[in-house]
PDB file of N, CA and C in Angstrom:
ATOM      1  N   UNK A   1      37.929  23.146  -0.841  1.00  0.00           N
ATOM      2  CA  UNK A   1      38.755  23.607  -1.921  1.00  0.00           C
ATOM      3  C   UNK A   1      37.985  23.708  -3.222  1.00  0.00           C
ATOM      4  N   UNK A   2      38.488  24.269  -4.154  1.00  0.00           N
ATOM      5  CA  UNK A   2      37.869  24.520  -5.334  1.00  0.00           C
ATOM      6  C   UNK A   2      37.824  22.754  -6.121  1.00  0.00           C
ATOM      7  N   UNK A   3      36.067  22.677  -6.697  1.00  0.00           N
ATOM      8  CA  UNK A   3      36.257  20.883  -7.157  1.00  0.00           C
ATOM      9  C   UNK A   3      36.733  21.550  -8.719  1.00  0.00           C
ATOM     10  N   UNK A   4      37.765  20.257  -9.180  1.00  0.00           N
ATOM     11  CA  UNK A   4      38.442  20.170 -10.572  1.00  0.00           C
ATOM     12  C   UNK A   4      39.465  20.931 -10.528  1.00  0.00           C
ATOM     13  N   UNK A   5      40.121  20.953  -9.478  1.00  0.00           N
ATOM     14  CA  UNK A   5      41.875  21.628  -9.801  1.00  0.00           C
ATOM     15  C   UNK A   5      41.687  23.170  -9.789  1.00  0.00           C
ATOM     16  N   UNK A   6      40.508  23.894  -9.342  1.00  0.00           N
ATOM     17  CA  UNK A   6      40.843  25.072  -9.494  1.00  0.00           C
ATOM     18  C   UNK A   6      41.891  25.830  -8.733  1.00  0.00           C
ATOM     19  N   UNK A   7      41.786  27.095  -9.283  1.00  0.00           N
ATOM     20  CA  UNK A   7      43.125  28.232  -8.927  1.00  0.00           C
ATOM     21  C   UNK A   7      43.482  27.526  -7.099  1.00  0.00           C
ATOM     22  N   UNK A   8      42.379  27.275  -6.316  1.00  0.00           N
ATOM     23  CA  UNK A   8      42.784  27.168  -4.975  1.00  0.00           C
ATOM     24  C   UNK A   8      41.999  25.862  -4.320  1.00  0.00           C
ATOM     25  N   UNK A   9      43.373  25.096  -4.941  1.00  0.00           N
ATOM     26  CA  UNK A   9      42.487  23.158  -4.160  1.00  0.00           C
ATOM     27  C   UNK A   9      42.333  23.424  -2.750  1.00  0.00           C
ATOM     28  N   UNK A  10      43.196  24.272  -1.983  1.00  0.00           N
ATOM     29  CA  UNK A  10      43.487  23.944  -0.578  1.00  0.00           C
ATOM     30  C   UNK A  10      42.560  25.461   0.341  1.00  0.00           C
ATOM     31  N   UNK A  11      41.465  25.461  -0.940  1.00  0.00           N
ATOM     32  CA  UNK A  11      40.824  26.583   0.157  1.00  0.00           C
ATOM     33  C   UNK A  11      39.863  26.765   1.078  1.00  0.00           C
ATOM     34  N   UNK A  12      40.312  27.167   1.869  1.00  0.00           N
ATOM     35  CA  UNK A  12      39.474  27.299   3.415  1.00  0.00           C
ATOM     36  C   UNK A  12      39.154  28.496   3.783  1.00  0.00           C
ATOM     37  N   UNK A  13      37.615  28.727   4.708  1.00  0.00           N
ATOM     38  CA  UNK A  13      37.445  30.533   4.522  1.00  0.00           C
ATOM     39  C   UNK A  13      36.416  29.844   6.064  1.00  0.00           C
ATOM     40  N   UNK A  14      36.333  30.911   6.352  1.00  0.00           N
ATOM     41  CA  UNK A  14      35.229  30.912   7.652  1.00  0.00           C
ATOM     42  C   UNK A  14      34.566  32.508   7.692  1.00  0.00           C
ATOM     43  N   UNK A  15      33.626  32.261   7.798  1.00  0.00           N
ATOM     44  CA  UNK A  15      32.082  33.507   8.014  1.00  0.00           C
ATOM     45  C   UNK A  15      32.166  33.315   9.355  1.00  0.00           C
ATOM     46  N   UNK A  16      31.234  34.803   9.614  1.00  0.00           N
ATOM     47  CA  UNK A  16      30.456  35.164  11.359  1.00  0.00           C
ATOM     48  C   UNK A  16      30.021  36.140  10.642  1.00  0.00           C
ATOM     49  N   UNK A  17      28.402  35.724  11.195  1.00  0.00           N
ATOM     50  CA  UNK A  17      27.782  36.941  10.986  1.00  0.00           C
ATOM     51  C   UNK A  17      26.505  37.330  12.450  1.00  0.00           C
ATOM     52  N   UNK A  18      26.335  38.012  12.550  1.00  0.00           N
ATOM     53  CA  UNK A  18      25.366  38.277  13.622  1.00  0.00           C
ATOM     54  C   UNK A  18      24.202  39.269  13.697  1.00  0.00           C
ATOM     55  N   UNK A  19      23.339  39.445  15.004  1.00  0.00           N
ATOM     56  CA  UNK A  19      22.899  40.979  14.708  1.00  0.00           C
ATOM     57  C   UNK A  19      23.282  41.919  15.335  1.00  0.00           C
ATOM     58  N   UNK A  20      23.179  43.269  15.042  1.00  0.00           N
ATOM     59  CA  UNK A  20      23.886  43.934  16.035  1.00  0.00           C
ATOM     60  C   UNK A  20      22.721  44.747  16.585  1.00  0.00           C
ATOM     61  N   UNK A  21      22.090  44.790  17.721  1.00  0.00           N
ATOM     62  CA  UNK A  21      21.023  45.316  18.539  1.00  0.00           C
ATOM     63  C   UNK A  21      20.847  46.806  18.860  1.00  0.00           C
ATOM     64  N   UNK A  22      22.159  47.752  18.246  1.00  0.00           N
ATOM     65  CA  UNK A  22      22.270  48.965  18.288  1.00  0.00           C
ATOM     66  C   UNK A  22      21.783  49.174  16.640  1.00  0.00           C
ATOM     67  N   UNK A  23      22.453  48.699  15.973  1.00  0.00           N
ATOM     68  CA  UNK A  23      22.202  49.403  14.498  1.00  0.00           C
ATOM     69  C   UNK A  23      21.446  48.715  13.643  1.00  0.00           C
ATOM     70  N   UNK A  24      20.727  47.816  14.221  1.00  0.00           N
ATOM     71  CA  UNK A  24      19.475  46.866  13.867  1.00  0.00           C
ATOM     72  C   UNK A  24      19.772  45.986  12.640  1.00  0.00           C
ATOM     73  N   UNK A  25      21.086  45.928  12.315  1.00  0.00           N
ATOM     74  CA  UNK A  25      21.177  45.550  11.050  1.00  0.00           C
ATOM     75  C   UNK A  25      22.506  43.792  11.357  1.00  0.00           C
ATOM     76  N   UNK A  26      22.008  43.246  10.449  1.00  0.00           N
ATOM     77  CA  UNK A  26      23.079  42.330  10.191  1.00  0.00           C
ATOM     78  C   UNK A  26      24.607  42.259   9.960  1.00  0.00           C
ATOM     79  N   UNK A  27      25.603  41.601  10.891  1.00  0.00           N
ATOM     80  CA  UNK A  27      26.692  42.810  10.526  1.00  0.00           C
ATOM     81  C   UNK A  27      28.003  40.929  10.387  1.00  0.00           C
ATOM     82  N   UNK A  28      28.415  40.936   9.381  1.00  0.00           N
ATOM     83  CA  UNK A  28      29.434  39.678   9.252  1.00  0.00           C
ATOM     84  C   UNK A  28      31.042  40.278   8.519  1.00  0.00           C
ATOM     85  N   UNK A  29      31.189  39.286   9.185  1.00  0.00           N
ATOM     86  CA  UNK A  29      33.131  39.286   8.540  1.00  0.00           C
ATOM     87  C   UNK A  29      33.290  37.976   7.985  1.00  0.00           C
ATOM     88  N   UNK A  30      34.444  37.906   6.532  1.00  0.00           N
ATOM     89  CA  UNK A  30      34.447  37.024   6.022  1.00  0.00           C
ATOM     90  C   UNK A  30      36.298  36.830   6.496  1.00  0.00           C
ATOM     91  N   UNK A  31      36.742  35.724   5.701  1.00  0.00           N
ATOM     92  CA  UNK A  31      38.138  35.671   6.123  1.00  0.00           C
ATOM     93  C   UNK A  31      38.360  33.967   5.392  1.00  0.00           C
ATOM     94  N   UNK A  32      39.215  34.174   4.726  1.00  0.00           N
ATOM     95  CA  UNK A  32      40.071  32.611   3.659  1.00  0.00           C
ATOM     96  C   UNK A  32      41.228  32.693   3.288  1.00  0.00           C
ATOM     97  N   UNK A  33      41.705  31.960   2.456  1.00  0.00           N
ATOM     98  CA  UNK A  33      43.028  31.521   2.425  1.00  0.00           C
ATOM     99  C   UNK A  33      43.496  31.512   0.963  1.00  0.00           C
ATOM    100  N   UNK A  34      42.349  31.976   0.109  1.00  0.00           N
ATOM    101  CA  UNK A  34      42.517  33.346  -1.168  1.00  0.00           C
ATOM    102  C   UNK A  34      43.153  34.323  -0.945  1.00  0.00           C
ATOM    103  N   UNK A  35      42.999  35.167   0.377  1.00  0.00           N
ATOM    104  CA  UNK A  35      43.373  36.565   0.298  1.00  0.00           C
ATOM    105  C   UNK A  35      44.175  36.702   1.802  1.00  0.00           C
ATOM    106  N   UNK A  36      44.934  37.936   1.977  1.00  0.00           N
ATOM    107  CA  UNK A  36      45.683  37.912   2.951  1.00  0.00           C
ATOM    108  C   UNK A  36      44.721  39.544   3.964  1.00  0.00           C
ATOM    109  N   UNK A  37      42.997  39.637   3.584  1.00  0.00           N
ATOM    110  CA  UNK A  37      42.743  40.850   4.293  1.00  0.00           C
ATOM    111  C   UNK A  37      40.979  40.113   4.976  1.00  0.00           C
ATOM    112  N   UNK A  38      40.421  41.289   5.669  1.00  0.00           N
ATOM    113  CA  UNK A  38      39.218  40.210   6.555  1.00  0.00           C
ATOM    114  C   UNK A  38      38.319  41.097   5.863  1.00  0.00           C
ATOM    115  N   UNK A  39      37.202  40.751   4.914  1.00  0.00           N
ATOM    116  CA  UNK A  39      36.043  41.596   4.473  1.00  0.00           C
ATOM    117  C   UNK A  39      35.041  41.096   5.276  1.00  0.00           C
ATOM    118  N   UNK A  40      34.381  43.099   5.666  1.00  0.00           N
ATOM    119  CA  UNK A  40      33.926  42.934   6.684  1.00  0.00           C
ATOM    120  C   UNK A  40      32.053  43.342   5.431  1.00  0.00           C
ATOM    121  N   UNK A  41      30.926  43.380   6.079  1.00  0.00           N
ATOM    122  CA  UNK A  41      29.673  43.747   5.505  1.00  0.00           C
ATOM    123  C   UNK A  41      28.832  44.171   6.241  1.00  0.00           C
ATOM    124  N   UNK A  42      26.945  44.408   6.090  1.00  0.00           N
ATOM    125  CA  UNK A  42      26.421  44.452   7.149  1.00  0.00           C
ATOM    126  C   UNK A  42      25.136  44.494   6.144  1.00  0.00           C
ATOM    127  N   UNK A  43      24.166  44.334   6.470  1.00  0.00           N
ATOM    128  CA  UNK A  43      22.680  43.831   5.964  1.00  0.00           C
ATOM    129  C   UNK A  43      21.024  43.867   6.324  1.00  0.00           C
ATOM    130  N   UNK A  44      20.773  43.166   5.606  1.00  0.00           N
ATOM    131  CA  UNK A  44      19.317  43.005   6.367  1.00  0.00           C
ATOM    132  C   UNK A  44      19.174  41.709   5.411  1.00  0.00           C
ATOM    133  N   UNK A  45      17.365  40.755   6.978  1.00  0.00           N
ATOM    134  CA  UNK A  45      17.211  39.586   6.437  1.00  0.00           C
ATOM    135  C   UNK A  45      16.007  39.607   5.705  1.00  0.00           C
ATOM    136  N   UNK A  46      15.220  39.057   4.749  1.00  0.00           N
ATOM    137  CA  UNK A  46      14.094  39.440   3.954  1.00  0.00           C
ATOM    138  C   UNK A  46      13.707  37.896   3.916  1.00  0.00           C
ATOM    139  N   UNK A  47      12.820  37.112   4.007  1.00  0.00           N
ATOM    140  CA  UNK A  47      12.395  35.855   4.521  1.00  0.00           C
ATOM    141  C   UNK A  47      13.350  34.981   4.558  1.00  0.00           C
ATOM    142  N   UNK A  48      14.203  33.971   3.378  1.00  0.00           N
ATOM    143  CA  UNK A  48      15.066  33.462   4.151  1.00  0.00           C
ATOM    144  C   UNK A  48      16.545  33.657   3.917  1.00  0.00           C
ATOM    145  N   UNK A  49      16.561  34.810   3.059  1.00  0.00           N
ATOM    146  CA  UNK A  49      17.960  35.234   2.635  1.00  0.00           C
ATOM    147  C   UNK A  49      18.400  36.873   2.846  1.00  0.00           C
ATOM    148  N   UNK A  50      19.606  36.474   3.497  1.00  0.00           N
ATOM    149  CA  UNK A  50      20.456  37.905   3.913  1.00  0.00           C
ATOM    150  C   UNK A  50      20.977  38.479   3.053  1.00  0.00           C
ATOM    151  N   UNK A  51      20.979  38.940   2.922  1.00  0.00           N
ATOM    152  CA  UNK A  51      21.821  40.320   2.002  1.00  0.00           C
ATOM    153  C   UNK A  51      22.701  41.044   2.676  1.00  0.00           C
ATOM    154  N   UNK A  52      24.027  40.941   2.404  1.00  0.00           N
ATOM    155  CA  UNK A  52      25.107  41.580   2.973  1.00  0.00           C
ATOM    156  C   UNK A  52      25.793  42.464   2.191  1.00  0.00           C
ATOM    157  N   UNK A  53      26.615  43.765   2.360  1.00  0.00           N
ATOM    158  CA  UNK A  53      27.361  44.847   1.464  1.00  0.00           C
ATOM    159  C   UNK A  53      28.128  45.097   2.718  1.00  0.00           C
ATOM    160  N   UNK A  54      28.990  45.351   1.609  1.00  0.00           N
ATOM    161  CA  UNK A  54      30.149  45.862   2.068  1.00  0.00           C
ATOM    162  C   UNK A  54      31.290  46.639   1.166  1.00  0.00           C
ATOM    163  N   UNK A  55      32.459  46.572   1.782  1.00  0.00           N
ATOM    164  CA  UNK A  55      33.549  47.397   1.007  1.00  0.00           C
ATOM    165  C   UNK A  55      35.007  46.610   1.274  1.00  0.00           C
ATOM    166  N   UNK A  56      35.344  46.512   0.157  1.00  0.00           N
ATOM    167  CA  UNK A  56      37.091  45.355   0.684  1.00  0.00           C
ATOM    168  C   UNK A  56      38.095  45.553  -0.528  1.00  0.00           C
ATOM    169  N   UNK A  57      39.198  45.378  -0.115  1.00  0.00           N
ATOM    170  CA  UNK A  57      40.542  45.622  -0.388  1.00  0.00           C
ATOM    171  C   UNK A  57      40.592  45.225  -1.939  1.00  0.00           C
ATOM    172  N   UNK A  58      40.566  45.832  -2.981  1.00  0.00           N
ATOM    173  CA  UNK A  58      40.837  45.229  -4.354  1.00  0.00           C
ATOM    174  C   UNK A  58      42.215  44.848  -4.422  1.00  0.00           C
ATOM    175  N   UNK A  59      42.311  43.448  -4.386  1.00  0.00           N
ATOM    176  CA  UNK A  59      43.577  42.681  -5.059  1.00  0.00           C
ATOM    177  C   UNK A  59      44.685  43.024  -6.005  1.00  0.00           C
ATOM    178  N   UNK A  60      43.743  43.187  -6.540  1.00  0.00           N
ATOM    179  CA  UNK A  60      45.014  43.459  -8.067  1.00  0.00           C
ATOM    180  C   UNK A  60      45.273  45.462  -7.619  1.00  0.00           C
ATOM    181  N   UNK A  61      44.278  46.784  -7.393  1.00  0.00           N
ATOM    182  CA  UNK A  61      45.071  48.105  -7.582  1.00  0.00           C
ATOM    183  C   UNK A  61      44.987  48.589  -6.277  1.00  0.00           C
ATOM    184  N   UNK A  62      44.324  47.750  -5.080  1.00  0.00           N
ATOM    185  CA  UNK A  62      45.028  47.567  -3.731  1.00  0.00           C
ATOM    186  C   UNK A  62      43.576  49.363  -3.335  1.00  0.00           C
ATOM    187  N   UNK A  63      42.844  49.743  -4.512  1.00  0.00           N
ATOM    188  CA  UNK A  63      42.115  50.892  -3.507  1.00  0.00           C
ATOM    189  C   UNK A  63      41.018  49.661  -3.076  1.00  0.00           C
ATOM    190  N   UNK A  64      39.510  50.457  -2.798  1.00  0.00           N
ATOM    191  CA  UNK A  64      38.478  49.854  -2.669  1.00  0.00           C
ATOM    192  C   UNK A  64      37.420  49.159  -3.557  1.00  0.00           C
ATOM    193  N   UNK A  65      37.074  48.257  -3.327  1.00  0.00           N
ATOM    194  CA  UNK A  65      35.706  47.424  -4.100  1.00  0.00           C
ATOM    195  C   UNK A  65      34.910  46.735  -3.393  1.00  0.00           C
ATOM    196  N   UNK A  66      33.760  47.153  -3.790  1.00  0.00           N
ATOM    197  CA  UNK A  66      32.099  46.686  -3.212  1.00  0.00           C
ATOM    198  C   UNK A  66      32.066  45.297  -3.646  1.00  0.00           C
ATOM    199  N   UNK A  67      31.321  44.338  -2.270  1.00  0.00           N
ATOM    200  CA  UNK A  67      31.024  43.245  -2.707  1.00  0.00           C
ATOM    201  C   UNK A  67      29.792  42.667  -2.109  1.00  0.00           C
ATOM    202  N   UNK A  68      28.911  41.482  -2.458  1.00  0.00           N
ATOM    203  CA  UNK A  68      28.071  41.494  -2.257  1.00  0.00           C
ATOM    204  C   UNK A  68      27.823  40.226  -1.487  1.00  0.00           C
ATOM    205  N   UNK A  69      27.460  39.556  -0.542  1.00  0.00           N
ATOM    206  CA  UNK A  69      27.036  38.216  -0.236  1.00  0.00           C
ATOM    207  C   UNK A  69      25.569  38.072   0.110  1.00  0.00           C
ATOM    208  N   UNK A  70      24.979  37.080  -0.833  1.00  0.00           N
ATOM    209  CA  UNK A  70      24.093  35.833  -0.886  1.00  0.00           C
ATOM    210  C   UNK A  70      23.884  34.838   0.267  1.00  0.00           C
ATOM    211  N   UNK A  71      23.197  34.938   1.276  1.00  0.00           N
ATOM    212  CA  UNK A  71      23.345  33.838   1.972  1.00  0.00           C
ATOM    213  C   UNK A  71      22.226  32.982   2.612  1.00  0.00           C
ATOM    214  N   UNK A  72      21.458  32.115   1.851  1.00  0.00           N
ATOM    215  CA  UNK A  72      19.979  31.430   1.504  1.00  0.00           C
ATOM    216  C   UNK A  72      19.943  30.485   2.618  1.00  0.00           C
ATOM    217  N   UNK A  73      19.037  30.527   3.333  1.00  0.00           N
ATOM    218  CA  UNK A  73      18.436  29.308   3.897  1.00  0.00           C
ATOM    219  C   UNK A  73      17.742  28.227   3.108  1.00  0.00           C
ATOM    220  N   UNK A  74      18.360  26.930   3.119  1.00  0.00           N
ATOM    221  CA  UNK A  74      16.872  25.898   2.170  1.00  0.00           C
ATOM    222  C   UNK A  74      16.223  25.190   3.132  1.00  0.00           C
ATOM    223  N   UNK A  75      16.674  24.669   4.250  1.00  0.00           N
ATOM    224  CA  UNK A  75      16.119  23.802   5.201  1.00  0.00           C
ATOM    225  C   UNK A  75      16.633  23.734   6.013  1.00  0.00           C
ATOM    226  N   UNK A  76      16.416  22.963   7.498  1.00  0.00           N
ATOM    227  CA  UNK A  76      17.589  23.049   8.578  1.00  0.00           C
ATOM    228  C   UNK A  76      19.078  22.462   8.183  1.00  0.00           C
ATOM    229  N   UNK A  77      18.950  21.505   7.024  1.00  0.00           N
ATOM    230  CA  UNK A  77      20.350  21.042   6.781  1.00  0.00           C
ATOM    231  C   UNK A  77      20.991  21.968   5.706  1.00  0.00           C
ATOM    232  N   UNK A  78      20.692  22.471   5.206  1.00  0.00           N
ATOM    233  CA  UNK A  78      21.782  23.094   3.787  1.00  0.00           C
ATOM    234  C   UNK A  78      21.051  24.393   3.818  1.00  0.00           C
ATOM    235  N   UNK A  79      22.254  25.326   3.658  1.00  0.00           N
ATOM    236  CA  UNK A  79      22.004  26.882   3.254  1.00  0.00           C
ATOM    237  C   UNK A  79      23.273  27.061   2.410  1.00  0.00           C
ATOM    238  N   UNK A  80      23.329  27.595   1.695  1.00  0.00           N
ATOM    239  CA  UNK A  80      24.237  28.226   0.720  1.00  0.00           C
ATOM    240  C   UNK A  80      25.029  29.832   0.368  1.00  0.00           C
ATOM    241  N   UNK A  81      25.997  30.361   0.393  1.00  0.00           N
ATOM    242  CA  UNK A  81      26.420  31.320   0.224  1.00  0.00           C
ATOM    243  C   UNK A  81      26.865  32.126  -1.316  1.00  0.00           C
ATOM    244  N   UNK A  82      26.555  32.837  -2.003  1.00  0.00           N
ATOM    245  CA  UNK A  82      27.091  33.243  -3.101  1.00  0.00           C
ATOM    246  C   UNK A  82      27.599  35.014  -2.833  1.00  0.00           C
ATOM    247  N   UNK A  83      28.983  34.917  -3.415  1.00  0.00           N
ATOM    248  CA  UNK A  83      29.767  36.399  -3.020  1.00  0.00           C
ATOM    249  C   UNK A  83      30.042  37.073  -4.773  1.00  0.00           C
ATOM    250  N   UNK A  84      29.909  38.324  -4.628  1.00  0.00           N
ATOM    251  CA  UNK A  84      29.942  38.836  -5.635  1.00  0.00           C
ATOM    252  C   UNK A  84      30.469  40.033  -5.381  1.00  0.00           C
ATOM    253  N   UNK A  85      31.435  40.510  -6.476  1.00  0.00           N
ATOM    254  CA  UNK A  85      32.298  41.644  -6.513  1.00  0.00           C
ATOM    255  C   UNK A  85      32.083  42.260  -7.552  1.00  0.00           C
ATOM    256  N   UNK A  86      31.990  44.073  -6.911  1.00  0.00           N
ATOM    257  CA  UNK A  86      31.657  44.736  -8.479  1.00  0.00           C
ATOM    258  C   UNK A  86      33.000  45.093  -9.004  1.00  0.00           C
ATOM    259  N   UNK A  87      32.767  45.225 -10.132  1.00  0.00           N
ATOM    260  CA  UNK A  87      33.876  45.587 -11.226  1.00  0.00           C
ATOM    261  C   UNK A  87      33.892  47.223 -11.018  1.00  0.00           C
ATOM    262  N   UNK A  88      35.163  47.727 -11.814  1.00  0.00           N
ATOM    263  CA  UNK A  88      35.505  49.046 -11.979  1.00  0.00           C
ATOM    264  C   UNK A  88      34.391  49.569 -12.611  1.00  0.00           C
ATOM    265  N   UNK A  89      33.738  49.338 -13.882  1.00  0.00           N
ATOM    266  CA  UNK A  89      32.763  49.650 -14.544  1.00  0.00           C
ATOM    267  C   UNK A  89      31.202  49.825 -13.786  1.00  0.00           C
ATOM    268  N   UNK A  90      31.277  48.902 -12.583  1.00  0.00           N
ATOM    269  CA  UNK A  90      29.822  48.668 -11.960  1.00  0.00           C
ATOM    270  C   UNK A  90      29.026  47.971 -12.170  1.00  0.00           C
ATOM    271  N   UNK A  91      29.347  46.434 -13.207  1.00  0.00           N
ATOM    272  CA  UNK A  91      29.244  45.418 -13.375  1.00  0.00           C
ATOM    273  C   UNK A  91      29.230  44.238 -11.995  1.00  0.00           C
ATOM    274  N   UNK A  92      28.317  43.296 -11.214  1.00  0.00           N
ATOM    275  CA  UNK A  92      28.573  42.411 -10.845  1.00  0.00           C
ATOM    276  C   UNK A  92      28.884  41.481 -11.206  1.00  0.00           C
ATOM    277  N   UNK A  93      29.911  40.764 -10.574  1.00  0.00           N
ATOM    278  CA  UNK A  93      30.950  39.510 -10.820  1.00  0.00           C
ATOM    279  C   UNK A  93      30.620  38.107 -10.026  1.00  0.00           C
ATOM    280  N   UNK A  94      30.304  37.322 -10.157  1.00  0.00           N
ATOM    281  CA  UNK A  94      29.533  35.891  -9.074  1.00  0.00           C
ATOM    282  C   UNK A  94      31.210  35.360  -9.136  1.00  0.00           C
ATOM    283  N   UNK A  95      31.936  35.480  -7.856  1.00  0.00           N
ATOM    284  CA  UNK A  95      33.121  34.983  -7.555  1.00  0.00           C
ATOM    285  C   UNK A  95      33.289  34.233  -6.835  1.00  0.00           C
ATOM    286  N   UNK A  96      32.277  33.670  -6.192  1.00  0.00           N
ATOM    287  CA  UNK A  96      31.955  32.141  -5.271  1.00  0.00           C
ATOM    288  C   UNK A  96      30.679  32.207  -4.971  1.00  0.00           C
ATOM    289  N   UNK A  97      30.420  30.352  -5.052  1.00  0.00           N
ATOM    290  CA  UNK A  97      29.519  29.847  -4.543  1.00  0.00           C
ATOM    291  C   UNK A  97      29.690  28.644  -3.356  1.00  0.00           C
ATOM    292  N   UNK A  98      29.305  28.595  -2.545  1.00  0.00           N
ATOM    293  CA  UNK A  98      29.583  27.358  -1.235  1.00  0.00           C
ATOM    294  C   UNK A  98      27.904  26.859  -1.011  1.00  0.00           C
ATOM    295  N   UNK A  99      28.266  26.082  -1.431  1.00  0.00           N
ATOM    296  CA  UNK A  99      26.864  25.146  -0.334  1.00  0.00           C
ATOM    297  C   UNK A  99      26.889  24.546   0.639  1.00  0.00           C
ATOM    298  N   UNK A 100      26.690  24.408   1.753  1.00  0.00           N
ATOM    299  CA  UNK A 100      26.828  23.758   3.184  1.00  0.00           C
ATOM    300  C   UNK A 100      25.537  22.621   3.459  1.00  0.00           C
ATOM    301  N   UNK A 101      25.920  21.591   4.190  1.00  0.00           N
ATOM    302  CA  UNK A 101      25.536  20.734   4.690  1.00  0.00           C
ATOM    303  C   UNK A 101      25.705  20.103   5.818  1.00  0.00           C
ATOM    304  N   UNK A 102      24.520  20.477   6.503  1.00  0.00           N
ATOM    305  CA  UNK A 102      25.351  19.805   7.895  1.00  0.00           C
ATOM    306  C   UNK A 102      25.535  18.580   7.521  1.00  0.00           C
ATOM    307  N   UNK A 103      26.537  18.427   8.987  1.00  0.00           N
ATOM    308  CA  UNK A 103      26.791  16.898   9.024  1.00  0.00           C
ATOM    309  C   UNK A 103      26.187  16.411   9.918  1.00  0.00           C
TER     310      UNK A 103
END
């Protein structure tokens, strides 16, 4: 959930991402409990971070908006995700960050 009371204490999201052996490229779906739609992307890996794009449902005027995910390897225990959405203008927006740790 978001730490310090944010907009969404109770939030939960799950990633898959994979490769896809036809179109050589990195291809993931996102999905949480922010939004009621599944943003889907697709990428390439450049040493230890993926780069994902895509296209997903704008919230608030319901056409389309580009978004971007961040997703870093640091070591076998922790990699981190950062998602970013462009604005109407074509401005990027940093609208989450997750850090993971195994357990």
């Amino acid at each position: 959930g978001d730490p310090g009371g944010g907009p969404f204490p109770d939030f939960q999201g799950r990633g898959f991402w994979g490769f896809n052996t036809v179109s050589k490229k990195y291809e993931g779906v996102w999905m949480d409990t922010a939004c009621t739609f599944i943003q889907s992307e697709e990428g390439t890996l450049s040493g230890d971070t993926w780069t994902m794009v895509g296209e997903m449902t704008d919230p608030q005027s319901g056409g389309k908006m580009q978004k971007k995910s961040l997703i870093k390897l640091k070591d076998k225990d922790h990699h981190s995700m950062e998602m970013y959405f462009k604005q109407p203008g074509g401005q990027e927006m940093k609208t989450m960050e997750i850090q993971y740790v195994r357990a």
